[in-house]
N, C-alpha and C. Protein backbone atom coordinates (compact mmCIF):
# COMPACT_ATOMS: atom_id res chain seq x y z
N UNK A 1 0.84 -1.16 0.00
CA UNK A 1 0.00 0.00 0.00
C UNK A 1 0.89 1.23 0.00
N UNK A 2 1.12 2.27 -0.95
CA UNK A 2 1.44 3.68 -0.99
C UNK A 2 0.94 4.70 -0.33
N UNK A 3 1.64 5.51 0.38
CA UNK A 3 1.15 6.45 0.71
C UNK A 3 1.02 7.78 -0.14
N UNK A 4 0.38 8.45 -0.58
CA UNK A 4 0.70 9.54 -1.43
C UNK A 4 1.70 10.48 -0.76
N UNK A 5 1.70 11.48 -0.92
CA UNK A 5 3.16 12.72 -1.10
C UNK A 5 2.27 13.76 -0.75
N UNK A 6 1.84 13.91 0.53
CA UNK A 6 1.92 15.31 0.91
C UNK A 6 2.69 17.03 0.58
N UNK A 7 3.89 16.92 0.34
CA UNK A 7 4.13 17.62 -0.05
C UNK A 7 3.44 18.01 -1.24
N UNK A 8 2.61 17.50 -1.80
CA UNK A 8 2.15 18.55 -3.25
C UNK A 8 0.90 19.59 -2.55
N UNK A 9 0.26 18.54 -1.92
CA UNK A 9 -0.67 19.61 -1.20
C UNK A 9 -0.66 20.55 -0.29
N UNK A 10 0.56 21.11 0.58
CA UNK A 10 0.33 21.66 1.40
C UNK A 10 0.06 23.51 0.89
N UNK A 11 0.64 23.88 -0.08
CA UNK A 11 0.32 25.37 -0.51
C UNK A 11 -1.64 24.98 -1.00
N UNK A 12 -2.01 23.71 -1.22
CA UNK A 12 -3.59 24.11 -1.36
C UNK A 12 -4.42 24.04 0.33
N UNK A 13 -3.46 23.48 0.83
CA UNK A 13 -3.93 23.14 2.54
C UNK A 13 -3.44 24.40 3.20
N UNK A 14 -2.80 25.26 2.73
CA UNK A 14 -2.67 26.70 3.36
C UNK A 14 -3.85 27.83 3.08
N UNK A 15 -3.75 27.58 1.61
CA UNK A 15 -4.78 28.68 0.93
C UNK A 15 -6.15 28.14 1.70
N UNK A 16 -6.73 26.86 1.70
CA UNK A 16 -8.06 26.45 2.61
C UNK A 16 -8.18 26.89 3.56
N UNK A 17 -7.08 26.21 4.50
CA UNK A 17 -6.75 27.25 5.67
C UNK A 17 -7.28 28.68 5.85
N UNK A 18 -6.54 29.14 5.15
CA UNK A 18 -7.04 31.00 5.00
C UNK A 18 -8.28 31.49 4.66
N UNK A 19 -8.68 30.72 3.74
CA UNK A 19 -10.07 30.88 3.35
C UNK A 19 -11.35 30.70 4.56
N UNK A 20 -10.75 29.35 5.52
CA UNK A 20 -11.65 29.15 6.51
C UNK A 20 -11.55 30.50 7.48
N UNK A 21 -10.43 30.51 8.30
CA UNK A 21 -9.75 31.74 8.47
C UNK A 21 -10.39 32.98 8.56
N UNK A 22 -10.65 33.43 6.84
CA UNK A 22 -11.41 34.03 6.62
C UNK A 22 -12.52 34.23 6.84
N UNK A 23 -13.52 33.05 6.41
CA UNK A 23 -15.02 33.10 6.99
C UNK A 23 -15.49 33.06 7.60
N UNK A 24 -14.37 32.46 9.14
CA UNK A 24 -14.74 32.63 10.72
C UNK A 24 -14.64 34.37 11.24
N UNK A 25 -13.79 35.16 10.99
CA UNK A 25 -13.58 36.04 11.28
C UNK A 25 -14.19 37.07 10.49
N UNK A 26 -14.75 36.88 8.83
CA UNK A 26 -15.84 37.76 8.46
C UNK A 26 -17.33 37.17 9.24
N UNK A 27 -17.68 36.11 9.43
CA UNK A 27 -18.93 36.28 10.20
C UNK A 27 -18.94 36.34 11.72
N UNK A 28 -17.55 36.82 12.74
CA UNK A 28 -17.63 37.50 13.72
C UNK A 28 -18.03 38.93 13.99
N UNK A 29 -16.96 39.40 12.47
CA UNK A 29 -17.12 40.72 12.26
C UNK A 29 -18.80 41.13 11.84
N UNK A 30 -19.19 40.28 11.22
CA UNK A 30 -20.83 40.43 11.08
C UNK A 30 -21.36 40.74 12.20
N UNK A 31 -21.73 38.92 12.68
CA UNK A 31 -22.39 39.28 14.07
C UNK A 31 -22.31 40.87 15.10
N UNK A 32 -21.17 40.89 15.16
CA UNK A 32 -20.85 41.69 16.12
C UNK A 32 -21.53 43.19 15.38
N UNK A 33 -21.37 43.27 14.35
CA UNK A 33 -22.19 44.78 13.63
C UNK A 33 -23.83 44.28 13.87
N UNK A 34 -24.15 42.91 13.32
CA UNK A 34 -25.52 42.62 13.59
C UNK A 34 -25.98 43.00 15.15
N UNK A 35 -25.45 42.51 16.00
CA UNK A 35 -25.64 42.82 17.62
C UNK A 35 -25.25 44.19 17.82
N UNK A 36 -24.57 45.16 17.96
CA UNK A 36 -23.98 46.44 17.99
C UNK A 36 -25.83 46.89 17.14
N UNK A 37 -26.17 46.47 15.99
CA UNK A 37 -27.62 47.51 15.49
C UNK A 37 -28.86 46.63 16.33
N UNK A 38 -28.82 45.42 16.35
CA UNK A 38 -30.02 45.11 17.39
C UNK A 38 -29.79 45.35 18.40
N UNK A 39 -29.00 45.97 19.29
CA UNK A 39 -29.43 46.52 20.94
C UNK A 39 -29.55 47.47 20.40
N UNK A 40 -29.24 48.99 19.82
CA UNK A 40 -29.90 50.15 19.35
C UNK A 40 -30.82 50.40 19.19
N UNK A 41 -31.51 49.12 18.06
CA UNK A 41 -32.80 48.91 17.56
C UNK A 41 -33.47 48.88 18.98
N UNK A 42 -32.94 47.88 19.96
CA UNK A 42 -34.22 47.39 21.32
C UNK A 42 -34.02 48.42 21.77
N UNK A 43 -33.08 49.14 22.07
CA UNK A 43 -32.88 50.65 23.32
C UNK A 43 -33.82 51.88 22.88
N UNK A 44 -34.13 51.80 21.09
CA UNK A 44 -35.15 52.67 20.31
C UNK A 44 -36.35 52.41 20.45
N UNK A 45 -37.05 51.17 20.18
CA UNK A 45 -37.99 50.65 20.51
C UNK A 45 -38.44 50.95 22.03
N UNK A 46 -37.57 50.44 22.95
CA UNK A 46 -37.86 51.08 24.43
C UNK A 46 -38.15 52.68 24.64
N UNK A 47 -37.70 53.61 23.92
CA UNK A 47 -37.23 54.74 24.30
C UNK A 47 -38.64 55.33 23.82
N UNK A 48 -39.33 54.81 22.08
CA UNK A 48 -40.25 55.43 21.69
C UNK A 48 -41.58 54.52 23.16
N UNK A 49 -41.23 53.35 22.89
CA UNK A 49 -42.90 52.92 23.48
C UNK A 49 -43.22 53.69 24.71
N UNK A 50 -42.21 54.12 25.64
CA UNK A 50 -41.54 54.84 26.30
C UNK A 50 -42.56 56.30 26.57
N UNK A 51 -42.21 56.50 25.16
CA UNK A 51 -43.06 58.23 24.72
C UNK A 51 -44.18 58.26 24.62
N UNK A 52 -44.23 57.33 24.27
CA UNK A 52 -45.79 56.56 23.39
C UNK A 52 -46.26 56.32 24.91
N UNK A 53 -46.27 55.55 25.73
CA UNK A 53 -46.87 55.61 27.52
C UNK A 53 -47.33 56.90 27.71
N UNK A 54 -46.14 57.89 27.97
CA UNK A 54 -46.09 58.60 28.59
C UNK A 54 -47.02 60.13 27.80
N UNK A 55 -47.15 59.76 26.60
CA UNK A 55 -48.04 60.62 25.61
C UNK A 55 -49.88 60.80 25.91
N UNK A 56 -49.76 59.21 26.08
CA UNK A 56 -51.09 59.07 26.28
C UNK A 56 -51.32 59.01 27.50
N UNK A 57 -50.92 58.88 28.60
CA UNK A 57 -50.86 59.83 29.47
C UNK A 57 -51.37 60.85 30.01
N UNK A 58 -50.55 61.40 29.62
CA UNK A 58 -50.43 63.35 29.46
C UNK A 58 -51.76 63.46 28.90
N UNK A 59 -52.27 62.91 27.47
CA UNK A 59 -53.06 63.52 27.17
C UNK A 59 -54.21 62.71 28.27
N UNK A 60 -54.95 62.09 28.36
CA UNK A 60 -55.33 61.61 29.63
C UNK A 60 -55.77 62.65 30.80
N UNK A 61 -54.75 62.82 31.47
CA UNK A 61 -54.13 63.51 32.29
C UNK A 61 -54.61 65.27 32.08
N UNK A 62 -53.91 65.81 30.62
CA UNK A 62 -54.45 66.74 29.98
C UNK A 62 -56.37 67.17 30.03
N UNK A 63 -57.05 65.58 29.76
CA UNK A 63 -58.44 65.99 29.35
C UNK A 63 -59.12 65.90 30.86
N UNK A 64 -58.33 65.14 31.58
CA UNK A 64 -58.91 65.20 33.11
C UNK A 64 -58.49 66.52 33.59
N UNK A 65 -58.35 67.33 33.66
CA UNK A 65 -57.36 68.64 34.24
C UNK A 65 -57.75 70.13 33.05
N UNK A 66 -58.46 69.86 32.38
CA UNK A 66 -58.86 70.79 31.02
C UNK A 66 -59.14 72.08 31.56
N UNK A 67 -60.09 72.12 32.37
CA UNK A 67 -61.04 73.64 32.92
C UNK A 67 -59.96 74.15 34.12
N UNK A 68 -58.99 73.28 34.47
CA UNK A 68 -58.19 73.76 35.93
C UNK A 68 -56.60 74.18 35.17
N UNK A 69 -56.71 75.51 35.90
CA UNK A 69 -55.16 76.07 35.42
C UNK A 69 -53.92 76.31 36.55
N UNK A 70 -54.57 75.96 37.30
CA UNK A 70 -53.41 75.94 38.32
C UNK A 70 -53.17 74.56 39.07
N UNK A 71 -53.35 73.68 38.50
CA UNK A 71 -52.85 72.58 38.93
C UNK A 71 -51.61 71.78 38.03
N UNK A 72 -50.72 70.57 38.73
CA UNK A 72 -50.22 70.20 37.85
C UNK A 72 -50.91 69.10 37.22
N UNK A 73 -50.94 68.88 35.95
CA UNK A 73 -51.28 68.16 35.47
C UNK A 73 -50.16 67.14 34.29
N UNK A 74 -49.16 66.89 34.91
CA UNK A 74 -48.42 65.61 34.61
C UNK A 74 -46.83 65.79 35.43
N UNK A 75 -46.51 64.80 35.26
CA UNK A 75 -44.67 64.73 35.69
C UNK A 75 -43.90 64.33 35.01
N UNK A 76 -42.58 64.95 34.79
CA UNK A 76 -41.35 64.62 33.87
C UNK A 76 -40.44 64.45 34.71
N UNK A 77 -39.69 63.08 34.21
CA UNK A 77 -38.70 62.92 35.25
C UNK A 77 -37.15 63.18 34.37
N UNK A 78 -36.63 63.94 34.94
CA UNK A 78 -35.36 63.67 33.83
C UNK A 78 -34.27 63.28 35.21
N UNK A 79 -33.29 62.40 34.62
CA UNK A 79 -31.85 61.97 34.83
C UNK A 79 -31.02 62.92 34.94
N UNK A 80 -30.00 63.06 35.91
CA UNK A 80 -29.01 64.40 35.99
C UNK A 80 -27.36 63.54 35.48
N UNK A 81 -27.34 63.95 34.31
CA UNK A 81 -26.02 63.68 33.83
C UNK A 81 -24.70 64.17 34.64
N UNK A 82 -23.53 63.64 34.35
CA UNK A 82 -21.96 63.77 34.20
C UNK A 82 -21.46 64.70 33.77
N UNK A 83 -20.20 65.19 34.18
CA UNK A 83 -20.16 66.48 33.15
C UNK A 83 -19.91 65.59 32.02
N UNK A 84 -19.00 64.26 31.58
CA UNK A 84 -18.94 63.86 30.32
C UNK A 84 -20.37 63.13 29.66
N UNK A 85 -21.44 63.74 30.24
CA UNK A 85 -22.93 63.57 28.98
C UNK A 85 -23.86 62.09 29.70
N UNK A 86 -22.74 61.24 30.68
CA UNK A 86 -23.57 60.37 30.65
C UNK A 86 -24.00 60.23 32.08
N UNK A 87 -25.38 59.25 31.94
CA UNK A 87 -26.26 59.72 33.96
C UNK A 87 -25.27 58.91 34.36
N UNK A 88 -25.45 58.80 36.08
CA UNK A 88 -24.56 58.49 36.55
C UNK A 88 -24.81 56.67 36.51
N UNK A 89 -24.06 56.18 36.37
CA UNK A 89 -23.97 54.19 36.21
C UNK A 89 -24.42 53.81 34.96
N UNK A 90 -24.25 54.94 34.19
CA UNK A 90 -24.83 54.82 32.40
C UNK A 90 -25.91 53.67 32.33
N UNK A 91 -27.06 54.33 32.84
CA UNK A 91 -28.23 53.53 32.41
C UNK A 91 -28.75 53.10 31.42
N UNK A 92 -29.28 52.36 31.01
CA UNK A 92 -29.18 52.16 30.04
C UNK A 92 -30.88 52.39 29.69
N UNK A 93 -31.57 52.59 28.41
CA UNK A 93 -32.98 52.96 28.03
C UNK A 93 -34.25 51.98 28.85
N UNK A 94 -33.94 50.68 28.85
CA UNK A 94 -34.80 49.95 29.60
C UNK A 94 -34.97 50.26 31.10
N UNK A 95 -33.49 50.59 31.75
CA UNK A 95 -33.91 50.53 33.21
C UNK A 95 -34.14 51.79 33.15
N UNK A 96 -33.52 52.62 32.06
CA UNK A 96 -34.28 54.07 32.71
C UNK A 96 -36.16 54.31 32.57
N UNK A 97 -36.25 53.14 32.14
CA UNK A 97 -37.94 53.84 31.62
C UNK A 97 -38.47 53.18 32.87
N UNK A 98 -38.06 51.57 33.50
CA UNK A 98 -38.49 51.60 34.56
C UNK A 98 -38.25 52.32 35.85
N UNK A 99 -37.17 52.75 35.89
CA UNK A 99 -37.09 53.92 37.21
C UNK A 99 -38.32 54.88 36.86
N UNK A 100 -38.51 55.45 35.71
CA UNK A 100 -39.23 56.38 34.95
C UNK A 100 -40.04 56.13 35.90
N UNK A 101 -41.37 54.96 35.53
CA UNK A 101 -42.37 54.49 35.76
C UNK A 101 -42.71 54.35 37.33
N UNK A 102 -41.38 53.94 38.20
CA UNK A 102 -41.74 53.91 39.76
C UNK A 102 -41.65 54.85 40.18
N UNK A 103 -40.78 55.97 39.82
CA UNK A 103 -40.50 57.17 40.50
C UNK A 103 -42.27 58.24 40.26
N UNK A 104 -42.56 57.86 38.46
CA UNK A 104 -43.64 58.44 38.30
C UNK A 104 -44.99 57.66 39.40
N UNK A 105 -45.21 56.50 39.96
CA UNK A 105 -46.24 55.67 40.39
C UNK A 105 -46.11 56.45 41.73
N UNK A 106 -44.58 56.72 42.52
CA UNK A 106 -44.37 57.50 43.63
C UNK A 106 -44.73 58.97 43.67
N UNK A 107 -45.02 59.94 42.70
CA UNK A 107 -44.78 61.21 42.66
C UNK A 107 -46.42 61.29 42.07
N UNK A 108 -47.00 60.16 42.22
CA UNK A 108 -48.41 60.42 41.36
C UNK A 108 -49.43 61.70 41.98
N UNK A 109 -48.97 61.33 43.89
CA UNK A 109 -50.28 62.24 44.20
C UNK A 109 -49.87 63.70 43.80
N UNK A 110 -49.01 64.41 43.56
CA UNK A 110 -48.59 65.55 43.08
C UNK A 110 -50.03 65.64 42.18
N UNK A 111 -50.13 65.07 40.99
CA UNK A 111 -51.27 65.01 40.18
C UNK A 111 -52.75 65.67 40.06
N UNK A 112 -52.87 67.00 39.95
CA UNK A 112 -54.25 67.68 40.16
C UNK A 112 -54.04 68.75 41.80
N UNK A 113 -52.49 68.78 42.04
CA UNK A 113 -52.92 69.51 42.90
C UNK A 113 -52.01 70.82 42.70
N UNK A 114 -52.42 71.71 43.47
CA UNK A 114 -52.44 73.37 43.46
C UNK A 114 -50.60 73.44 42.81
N UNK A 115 -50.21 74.83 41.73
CA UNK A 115 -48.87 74.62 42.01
C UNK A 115 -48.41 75.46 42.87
N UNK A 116 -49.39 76.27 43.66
CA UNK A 116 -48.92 77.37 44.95
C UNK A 116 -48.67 76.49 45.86
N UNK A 117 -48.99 75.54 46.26
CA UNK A 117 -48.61 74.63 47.39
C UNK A 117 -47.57 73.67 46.69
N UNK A 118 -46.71 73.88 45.72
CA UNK A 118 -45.58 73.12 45.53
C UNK A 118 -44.54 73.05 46.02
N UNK A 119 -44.15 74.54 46.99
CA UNK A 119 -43.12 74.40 47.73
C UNK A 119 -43.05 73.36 48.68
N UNK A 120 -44.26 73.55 49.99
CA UNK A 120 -44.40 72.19 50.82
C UNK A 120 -44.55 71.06 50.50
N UNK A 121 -45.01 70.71 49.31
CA UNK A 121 -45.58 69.04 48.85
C UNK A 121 -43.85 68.78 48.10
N UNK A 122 -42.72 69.88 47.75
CA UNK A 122 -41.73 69.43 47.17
C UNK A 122 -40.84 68.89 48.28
N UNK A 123 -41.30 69.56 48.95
CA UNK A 123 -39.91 69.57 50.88
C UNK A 123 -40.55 68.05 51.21
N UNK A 124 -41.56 67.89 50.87
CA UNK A 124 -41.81 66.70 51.90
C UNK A 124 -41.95 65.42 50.26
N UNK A 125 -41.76 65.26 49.26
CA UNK A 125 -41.79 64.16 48.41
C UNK A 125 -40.50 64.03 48.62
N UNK A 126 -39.09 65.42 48.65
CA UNK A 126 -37.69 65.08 49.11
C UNK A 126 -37.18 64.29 49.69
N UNK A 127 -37.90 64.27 51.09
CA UNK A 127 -37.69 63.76 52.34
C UNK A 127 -38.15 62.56 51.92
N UNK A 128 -39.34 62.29 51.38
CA UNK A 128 -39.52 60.38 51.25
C UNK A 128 -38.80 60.11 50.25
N UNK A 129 -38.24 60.97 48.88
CA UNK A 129 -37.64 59.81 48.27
C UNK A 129 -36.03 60.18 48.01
N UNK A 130 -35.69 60.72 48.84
CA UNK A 130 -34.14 60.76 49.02
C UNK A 130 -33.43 59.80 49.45
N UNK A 131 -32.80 59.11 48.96
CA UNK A 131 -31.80 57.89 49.22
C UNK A 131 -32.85 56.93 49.44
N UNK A 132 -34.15 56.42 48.18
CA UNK A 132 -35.33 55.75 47.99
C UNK A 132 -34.48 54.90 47.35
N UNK A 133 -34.20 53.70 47.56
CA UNK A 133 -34.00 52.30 46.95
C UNK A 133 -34.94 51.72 46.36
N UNK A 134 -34.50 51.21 44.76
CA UNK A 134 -35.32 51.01 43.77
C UNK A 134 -34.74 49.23 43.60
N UNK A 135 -35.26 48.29 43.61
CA UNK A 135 -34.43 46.80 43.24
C UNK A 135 -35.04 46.44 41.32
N UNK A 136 -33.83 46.18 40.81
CA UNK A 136 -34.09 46.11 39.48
C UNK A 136 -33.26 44.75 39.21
N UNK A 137 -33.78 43.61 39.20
CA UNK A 137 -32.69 41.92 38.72
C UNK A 137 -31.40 42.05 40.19
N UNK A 138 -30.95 42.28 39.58
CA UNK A 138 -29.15 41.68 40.43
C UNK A 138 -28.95 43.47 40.81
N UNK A 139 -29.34 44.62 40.50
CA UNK A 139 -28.92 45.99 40.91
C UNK A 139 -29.80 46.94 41.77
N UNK A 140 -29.21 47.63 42.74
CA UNK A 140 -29.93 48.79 43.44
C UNK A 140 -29.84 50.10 42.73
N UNK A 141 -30.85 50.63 42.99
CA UNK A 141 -30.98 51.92 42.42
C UNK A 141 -31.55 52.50 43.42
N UNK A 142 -30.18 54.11 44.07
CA UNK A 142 -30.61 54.36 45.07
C UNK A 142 -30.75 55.89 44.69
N UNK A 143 -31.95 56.12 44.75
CA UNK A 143 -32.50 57.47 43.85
C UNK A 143 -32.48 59.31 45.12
N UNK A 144 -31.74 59.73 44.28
CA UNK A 144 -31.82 61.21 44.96
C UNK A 144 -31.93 62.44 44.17
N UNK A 145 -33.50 63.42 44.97
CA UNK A 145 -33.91 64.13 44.40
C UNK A 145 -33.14 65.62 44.19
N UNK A 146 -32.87 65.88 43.18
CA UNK A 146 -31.99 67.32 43.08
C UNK A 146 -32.64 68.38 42.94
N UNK A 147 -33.56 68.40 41.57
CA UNK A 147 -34.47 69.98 41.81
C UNK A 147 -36.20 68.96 41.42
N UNK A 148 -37.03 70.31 41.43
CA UNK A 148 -37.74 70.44 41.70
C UNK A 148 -38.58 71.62 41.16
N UNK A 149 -39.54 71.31 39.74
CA UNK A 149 -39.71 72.68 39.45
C UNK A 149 -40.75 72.56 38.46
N UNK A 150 -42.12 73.20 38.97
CA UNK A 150 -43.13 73.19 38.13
C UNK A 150 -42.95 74.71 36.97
N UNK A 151 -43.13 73.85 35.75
CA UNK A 151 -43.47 75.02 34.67
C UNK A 151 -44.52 74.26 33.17
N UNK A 152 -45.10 75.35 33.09
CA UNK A 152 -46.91 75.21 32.33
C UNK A 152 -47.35 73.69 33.15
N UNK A 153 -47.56 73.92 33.96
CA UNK A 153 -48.27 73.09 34.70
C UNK A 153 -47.81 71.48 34.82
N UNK A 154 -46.47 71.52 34.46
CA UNK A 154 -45.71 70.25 34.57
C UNK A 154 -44.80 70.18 35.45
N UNK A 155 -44.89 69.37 36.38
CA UNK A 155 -43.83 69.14 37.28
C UNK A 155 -42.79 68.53 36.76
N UNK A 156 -41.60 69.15 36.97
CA UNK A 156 -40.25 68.52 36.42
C UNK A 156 -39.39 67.95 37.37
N UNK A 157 -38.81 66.87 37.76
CA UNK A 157 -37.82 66.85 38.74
C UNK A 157 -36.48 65.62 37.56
N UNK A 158 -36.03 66.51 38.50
CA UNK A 158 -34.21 65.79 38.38
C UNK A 158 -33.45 64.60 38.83
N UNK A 159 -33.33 63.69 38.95
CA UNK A 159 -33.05 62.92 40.18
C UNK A 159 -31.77 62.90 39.51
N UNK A 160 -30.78 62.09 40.40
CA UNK A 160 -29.67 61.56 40.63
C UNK A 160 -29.78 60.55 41.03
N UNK A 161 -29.44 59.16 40.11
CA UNK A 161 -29.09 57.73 40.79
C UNK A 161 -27.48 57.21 40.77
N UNK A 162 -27.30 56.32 41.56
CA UNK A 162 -26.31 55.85 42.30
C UNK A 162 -26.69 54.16 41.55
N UNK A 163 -26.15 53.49 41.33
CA UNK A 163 -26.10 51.98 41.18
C UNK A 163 -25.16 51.72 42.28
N UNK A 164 -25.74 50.24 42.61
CA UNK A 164 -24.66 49.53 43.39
C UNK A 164 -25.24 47.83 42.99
N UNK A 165 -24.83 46.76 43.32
CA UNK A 165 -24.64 45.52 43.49
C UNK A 165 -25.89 45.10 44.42
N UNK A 166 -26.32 44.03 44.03
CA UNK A 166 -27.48 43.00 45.60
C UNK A 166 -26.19 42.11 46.35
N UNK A 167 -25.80 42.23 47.13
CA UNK A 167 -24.72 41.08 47.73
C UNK A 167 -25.28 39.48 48.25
């Protein structure tokens, strides 16, 4: 029995080589662009349905509150950024819409009432939700209120969160 002669093949067993080579590392480079645009895509999707809640809402909110001008009639919560742009533990669109949502379920009774009495109802929502622990999977979210400030009849507040670990 003969063995054949390797040596003829090995410059076609290199070029294969490379070629495989190749197609492992162009469909990493894929994936990884494919994944890099589907979390964008999900963080967009979150961000509009997000608006889309919080739209209908308002208007809601808006048609209950129509004939009354001195009340507030909704809440905006915004995140207090870094000086380099990002909130603090770079949240990401999902958990921010649920903080959104508890902080808004907490701040509800604000809702229909006077904005001349916003100073006292702001001193005392402070006091309950200053260093307010939020549990989200495996992370704490320990929420602190910075300002505080009704304008056209929308209450705005600021918070500042902190992440930490569940041990």
């Amino acid at each position: 029995m003969r063995v054949p002669p390797f040596e003829r093949y090995g410059p076609l067993l290199h070029g294969f080589g490379f070629a495989l080579m190749g197609m492992i590392i162009g469909a990493a480079i894929y994936h990884a662009l494919f994944q890099t645009q589907f979390d964008h895509l999900v963080n967009l999707k979150s961000e509009l349905e997000q608006k889309l809640d919080q739209h209908e809402n308002d208007l809601k909110q808006l048609n209950q509150f129509r004939d009354k001008h001195t009340v507030i009639k909704s809440i905006q919560i915004k995140f207090e950024e870094n000086a380099s742009g990002r909130t603090a533990g770079s949240l990401d669109e999902p958990t921010k819409g649920r903080l959104r949502e508890s902080l808004k379920a907490d701040l509800n009774v604000f809702i229909g009432s006077s904005i001349y009495d916003i100073d006292r109802e702001a001193k005392l929502a402070r006091q309950l939700l200053t260093g307010k622990v939020y549990n989200d999977g495996s992370k704490r979210y320990v929420v602190e209120m910075k300002t505080v400030l009704v304008v056209d009849n929308v209450l705005q507040v600021w918070v500042k969160v902190s992440v930490s670990n569940i041990d």
